[in-house]
C-alpha atoms as a PDB file:
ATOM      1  CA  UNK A   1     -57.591 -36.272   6.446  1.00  0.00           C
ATOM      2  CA  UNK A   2     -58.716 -39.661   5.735  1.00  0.00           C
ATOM      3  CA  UNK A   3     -56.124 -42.338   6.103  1.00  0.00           C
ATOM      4  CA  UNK A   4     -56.622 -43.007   2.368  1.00  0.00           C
ATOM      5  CA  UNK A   5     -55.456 -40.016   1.167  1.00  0.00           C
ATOM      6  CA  UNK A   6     -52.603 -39.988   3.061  1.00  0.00           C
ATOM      7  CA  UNK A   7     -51.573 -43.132   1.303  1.00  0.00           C
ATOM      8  CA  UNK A   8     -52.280 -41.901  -1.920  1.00  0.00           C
ATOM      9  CA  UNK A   9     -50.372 -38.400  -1.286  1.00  0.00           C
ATOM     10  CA  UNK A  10     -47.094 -40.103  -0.209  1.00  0.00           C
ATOM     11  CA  UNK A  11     -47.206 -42.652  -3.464  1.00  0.00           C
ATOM     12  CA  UNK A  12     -47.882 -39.853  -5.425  1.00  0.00           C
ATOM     13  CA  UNK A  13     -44.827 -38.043  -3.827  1.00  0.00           C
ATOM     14  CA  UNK A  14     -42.306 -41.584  -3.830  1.00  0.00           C
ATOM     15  CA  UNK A  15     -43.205 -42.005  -7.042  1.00  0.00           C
ATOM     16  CA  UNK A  16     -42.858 -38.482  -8.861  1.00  0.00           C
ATOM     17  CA  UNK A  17     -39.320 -37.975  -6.911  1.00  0.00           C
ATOM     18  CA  UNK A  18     -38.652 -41.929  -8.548  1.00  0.00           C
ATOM     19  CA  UNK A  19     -39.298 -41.100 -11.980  1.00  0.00           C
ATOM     20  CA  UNK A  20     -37.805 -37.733 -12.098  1.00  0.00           C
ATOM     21  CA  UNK A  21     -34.431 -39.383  -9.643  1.00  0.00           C
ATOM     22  CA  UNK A  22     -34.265 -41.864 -12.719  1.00  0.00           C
ATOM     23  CA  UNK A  23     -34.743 -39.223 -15.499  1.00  0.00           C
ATOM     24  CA  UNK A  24     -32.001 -37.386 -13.919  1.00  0.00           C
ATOM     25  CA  UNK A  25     -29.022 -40.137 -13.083  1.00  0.00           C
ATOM     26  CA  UNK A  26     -30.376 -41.195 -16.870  1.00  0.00           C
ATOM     27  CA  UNK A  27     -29.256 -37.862 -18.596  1.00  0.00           C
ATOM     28  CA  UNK A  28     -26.138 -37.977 -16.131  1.00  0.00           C
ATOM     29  CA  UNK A  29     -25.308 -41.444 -17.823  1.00  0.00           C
ATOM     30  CA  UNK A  30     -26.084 -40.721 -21.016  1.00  0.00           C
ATOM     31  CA  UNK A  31     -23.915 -37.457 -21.088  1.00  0.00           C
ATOM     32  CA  UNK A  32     -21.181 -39.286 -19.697  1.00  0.00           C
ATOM     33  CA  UNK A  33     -21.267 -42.276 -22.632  1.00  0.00           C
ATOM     34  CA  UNK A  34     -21.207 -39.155 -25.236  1.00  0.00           C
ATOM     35  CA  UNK A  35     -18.240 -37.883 -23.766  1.00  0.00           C
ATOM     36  CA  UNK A  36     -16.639 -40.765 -23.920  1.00  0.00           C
ATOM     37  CA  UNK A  37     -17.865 -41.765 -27.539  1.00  0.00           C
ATOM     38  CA  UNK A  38     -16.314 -38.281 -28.713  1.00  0.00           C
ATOM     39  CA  UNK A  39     -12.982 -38.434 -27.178  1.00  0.00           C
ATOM     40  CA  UNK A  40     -12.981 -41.831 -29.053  1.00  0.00           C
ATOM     41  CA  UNK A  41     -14.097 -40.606 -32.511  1.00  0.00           C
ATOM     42  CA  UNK A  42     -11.260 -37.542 -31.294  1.00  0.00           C
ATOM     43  CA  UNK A  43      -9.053 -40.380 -31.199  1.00  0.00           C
ATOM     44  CA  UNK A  44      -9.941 -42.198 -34.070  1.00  0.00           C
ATOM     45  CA  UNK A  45      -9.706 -38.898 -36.870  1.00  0.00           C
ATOM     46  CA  UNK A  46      -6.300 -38.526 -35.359  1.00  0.00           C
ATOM     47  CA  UNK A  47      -5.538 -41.510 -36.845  1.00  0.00           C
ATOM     48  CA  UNK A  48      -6.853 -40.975 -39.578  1.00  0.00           C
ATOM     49  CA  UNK A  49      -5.140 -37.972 -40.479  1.00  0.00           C
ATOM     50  CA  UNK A  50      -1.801 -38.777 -39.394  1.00  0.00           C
ATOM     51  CA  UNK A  51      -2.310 -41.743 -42.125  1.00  0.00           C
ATOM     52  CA  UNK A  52      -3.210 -39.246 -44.734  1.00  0.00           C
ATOM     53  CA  UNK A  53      -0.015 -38.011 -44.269  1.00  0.00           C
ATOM     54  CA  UNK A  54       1.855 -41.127 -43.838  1.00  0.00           C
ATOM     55  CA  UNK A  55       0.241 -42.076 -47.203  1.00  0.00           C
ATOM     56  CA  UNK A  56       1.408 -38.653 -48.766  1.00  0.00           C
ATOM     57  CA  UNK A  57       5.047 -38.845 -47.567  1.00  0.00           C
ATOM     58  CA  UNK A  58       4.893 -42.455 -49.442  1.00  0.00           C
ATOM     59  CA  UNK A  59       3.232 -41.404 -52.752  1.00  0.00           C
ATOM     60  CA  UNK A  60       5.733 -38.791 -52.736  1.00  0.00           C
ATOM     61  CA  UNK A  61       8.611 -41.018 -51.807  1.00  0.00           C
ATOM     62  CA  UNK A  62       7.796 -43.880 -54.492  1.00  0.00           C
ATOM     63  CA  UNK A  63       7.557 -41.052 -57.002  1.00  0.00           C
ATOM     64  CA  UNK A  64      11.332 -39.994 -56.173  1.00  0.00           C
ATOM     65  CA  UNK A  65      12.760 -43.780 -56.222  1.00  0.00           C
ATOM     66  CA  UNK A  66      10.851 -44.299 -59.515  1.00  0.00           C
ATOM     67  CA  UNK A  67      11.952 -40.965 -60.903  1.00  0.00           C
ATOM     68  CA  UNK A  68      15.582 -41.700 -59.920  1.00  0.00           C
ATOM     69  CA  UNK A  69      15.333 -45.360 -61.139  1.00  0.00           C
ATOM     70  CA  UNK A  70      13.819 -44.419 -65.031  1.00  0.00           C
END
């Protein structure tokens, strides 16, 4: 083999294991931000809920005082 082609196998070879090595530590990354992005929105509806109810329990509770006051 000519020492051309040689030169052009192994760039061919660094270069397809580069772009695939940076495809896959890409997805890795990317999986690991959505994780983290839904343990936050996880986070965040609890919040939301629990004021739902906090809002209830006060509806509910200024209902009572006016009911009791009229």
């Amino acid at each position: 083999m000519s020492d051309n082609l040689i030169v052009a196998l192994v760039g061919l070879i660094g270069t397809g294991l580069g772009t695939f090595g940076g495809i896959f530590t890409s997805t890795k990354l990317i999986a690991y931000r959505i994780d983290l992005l839904e343990k936050k929105v996880e986070k965040h509806n609890q919040v939301m809920e629990r004021t739902f109810i906090l809002e209830e329990k006060v509806n509910h509770l200024q209902k009572t005082l006016s009911v009791r006051k009229g």
